[in-house]
N, C-alpha and C. Protein backbone atom coordinates (compact mmCIF):
# COMPACT_ATOMS: atom_id res chain seq x y z
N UNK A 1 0.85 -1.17 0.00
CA UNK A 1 0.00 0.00 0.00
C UNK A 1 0.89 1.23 0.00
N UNK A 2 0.40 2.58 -0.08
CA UNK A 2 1.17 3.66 -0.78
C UNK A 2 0.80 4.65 0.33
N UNK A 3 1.13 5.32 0.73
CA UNK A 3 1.01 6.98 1.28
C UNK A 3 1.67 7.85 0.48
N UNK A 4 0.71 9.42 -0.07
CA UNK A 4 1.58 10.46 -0.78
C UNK A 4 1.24 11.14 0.39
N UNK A 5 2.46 11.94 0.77
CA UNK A 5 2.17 13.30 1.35
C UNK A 5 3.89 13.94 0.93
N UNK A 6 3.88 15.36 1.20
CA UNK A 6 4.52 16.08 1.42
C UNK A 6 6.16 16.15 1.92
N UNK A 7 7.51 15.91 1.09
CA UNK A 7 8.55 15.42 1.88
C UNK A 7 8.98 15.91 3.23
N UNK A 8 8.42 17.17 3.54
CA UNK A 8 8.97 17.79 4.52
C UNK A 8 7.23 17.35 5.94
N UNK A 9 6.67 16.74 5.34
CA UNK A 9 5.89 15.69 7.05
C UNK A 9 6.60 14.94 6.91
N UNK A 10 6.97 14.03 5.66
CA UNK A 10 7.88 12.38 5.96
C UNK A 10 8.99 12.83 6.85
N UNK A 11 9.67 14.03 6.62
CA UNK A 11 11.06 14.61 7.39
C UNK A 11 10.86 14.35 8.53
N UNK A 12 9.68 15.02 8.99
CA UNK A 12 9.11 15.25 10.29
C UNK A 12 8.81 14.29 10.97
N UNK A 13 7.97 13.08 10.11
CA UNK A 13 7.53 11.37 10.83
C UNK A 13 8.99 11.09 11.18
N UNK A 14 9.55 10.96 10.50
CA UNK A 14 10.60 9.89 10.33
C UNK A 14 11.43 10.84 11.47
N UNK A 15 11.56 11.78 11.65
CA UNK A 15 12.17 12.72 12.84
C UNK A 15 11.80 11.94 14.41
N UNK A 16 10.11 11.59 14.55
CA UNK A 16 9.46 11.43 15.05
C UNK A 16 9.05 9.92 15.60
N UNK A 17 9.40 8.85 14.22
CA UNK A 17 9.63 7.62 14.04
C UNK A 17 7.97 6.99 13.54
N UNK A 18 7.01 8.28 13.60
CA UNK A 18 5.66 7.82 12.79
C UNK A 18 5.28 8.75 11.98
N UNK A 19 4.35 8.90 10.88
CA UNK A 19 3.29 9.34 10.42
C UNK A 19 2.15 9.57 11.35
N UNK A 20 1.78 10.32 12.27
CA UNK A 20 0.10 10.28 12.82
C UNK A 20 -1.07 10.88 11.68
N UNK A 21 -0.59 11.38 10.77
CA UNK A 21 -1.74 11.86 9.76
C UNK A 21 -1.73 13.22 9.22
N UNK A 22 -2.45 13.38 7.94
CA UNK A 22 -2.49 14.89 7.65
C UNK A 22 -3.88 15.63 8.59
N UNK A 23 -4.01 16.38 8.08
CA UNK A 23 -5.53 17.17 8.44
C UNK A 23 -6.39 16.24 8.09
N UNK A 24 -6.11 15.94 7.11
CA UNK A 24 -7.65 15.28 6.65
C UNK A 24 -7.50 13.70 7.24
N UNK A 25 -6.81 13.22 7.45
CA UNK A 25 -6.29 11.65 8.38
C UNK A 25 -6.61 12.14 9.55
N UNK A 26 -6.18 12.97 10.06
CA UNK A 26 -6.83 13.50 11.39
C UNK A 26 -8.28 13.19 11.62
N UNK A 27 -9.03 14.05 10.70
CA UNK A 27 -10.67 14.34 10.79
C UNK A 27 -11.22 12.99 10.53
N UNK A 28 -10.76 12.19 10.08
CA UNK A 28 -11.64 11.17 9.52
C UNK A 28 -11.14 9.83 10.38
N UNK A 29 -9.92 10.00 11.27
CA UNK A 29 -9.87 8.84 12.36
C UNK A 29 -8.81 7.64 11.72
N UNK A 30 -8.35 8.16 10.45
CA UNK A 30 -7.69 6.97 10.20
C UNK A 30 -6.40 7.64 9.07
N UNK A 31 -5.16 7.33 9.15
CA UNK A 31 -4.32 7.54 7.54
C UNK A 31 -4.62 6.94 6.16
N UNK A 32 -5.10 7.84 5.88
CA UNK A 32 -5.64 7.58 4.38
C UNK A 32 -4.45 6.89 3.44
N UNK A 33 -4.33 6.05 2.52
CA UNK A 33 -3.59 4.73 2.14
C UNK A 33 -4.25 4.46 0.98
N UNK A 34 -3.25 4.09 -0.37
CA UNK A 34 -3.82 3.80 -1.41
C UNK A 34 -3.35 2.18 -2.06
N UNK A 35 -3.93 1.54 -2.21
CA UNK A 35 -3.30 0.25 -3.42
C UNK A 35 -2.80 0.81 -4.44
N UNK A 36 -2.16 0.00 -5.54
CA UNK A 36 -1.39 0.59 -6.51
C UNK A 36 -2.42 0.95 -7.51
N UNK A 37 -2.97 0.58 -7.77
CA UNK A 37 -4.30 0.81 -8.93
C UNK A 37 -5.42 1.87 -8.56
N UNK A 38 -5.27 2.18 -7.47
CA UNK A 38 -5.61 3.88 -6.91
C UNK A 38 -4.94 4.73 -6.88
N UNK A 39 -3.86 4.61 -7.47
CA UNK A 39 -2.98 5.43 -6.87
C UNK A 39 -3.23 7.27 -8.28
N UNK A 40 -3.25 6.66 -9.35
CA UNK A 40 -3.79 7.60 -10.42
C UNK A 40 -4.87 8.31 -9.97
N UNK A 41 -6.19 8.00 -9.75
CA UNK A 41 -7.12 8.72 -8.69
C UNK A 41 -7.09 9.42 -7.83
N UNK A 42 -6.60 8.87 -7.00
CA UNK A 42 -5.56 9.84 -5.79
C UNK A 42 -5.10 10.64 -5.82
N UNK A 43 -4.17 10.64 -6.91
CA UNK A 43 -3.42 11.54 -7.38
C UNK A 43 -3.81 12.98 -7.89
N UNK A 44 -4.71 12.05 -9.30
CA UNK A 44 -5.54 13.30 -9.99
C UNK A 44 -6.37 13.96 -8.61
N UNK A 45 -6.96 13.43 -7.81
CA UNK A 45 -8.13 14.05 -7.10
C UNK A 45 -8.05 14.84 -5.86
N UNK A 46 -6.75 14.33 -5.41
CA UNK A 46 -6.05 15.14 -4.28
C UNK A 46 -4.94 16.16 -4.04
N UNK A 47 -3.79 15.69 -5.66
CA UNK A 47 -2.79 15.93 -5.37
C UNK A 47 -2.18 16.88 -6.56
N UNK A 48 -3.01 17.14 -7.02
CA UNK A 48 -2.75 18.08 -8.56
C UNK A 48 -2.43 19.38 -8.19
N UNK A 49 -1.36 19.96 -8.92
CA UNK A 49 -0.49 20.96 -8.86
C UNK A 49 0.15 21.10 -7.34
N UNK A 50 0.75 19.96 -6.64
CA UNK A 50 1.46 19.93 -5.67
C UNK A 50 2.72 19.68 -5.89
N UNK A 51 3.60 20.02 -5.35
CA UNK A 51 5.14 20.26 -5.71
C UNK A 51 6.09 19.69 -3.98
N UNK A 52 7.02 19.15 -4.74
CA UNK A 52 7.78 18.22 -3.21
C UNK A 52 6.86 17.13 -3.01
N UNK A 53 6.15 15.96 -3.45
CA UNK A 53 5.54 15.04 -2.76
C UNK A 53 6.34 14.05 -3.23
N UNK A 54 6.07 12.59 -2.27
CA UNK A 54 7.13 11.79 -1.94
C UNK A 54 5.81 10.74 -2.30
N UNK A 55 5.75 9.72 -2.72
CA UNK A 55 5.45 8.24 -2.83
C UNK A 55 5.92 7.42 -1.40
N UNK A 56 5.53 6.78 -0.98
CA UNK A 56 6.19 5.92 0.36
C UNK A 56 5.18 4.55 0.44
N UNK A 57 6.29 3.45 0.16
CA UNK A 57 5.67 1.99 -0.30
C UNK A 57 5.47 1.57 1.42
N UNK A 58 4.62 0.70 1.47
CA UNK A 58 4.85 -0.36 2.72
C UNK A 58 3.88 -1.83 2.37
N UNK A 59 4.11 -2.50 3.22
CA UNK A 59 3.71 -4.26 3.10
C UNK A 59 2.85 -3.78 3.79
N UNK A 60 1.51 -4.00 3.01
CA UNK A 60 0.01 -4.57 3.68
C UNK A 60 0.51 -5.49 5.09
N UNK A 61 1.17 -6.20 5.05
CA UNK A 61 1.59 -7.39 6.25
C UNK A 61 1.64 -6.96 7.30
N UNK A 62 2.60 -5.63 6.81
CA UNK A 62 3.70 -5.20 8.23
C UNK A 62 2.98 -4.46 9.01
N UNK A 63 1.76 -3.96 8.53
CA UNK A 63 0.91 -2.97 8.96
C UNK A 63 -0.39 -3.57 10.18
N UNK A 64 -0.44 -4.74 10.66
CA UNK A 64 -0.91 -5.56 11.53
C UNK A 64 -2.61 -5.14 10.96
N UNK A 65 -2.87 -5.45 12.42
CA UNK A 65 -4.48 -5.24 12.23
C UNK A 65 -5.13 -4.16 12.28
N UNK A 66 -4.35 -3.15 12.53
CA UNK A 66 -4.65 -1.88 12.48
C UNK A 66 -5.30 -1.27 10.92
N UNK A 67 -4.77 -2.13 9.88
CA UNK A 67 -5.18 -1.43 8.39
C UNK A 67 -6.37 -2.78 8.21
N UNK A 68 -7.35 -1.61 7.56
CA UNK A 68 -8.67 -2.09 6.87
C UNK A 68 -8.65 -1.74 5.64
N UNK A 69 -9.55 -2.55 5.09
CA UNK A 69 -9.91 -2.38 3.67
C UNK A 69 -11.12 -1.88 3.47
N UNK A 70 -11.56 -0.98 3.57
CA UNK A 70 -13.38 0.14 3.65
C UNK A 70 -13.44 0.62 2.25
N UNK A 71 -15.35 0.60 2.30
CA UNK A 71 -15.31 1.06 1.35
C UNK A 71 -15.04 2.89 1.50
N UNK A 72 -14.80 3.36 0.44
CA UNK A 72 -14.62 4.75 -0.42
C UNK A 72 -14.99 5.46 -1.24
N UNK A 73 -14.02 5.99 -2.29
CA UNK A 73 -14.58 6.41 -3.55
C UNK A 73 -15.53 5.46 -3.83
N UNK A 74 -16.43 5.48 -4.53
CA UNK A 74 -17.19 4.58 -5.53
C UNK A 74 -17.03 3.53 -4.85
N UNK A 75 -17.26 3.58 -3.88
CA UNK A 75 -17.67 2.12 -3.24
C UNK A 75 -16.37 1.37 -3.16
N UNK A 76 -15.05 1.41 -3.55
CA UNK A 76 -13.87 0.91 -3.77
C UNK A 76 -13.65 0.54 -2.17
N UNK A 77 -12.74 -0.58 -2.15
CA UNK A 77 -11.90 -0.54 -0.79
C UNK A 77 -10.75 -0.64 -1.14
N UNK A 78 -10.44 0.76 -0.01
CA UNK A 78 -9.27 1.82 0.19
C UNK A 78 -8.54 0.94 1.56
N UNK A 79 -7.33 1.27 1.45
CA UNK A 79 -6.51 1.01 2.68
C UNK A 79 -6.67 2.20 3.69
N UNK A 80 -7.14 1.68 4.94
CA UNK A 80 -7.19 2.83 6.28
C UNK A 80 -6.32 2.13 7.27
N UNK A 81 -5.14 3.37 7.45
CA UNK A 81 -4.51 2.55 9.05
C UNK A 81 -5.19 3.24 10.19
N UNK A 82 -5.32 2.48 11.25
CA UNK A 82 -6.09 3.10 12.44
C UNK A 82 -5.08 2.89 13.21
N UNK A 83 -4.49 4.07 13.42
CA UNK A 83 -3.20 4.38 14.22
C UNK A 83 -2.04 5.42 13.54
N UNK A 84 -1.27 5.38 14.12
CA UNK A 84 0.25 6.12 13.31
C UNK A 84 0.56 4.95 12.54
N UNK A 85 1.63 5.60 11.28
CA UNK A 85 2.30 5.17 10.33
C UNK A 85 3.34 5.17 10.59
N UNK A 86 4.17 3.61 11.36
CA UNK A 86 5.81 3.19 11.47
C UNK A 86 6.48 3.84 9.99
N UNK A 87 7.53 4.71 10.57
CA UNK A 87 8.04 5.59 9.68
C UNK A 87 9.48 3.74 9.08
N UNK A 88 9.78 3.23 10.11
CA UNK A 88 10.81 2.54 9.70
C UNK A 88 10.47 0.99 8.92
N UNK A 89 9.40 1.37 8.70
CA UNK A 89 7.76 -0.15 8.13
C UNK A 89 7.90 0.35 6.58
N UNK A 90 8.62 1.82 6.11
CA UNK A 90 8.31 1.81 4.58
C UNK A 90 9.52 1.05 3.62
N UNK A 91 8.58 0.61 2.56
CA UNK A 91 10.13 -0.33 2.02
C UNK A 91 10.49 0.79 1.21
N UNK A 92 10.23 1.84 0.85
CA UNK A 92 10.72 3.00 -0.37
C UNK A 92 10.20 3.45 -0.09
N UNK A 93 10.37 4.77 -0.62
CA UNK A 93 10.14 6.28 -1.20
C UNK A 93 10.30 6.71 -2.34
N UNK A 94 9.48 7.32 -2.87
CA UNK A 94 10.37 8.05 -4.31
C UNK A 94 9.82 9.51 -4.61
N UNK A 95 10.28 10.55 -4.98
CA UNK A 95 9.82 11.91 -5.39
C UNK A 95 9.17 12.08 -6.31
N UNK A 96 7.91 12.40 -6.44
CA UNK A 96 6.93 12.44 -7.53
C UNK A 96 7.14 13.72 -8.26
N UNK A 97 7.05 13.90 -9.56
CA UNK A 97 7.04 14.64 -10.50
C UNK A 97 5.56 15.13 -10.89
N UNK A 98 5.73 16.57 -11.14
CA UNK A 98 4.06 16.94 -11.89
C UNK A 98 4.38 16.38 -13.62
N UNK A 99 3.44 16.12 -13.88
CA UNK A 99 2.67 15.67 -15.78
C UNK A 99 2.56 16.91 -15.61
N UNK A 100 2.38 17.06 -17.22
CA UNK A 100 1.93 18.53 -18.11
C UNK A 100 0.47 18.92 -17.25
N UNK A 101 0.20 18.17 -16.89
CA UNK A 101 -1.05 18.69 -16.42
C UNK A 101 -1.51 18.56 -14.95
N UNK A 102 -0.19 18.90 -14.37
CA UNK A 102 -0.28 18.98 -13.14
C UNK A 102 -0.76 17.92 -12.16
N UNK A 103 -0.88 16.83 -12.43
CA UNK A 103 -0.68 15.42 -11.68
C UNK A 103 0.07 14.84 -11.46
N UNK A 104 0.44 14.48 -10.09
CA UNK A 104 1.91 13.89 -10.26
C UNK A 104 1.56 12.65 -10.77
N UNK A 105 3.22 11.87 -11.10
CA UNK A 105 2.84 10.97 -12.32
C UNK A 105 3.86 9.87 -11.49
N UNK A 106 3.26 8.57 -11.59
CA UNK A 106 4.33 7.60 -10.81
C UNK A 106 4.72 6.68 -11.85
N UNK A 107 5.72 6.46 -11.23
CA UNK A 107 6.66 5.08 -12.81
C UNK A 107 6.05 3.62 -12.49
N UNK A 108 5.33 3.70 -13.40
CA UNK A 108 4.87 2.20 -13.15
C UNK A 108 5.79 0.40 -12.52
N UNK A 109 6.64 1.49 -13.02
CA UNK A 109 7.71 0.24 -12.55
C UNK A 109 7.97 -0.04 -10.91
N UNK A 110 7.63 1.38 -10.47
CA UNK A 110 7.89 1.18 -8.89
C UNK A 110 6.66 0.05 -8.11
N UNK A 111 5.94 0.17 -9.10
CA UNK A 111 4.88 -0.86 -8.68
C UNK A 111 5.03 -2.28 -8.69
N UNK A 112 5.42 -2.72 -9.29
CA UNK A 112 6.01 -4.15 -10.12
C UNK A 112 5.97 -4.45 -8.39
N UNK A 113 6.05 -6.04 -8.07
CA UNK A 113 6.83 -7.07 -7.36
C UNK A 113 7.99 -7.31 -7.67
């Protein structure tokens, strides 16, 4: 599963040794979390014309029972962790780039197994 936010909160988790959430993870009780095949959605719908954001991989596994699978958008089930995000639980990171049209754009390859 995926978290985008901002490199300079990851600075800060990882300062900290968690993620507890953005504003909007705050309000809603849980860190918002994407599968790879959401991740375009996400992107377009949250994250357009944002500049400095970071990609950050982790194992569904490692994430115990704390992460659910709920529904969401369109009825989809989304990854929710109910708790902080172990900053030392991510297997990568990578720096996202804006598309011409202001979405950041991820390399499909980072997805692969």
């Amino acid at each position: 599963v995926y978290k985008v936010l901002p490199a300079r909160d990851w600075a800060l988790a990882c300062k900290h040794g968690a993620f507890v959430g953005s504003r909007d993870d705050l309000r809603d009780g849980f860190v918002h979390l994407s599968a790879g095949h959401q991740l375009a959605g996400t992107l377009a719908k949250y994250f357009r014309n944002q500049d400095d954001l970071l990609l950050i991989a982790f194992r569904s596994s490692d994430l115990g029972p704390g992460l659910k699978f709920e529904p969401s958008r369109g009825g989809e089930l989304f990854p929710h962790l109910y708790g902080p995000l172990p900053t030392a639980l991510a297997v990568w990171q990578r720096p996202l780039k804006l598309g011409p049209d202001g979405v950041p754009v991820v390399q499909m390859e980072w997805l692969e197994c």
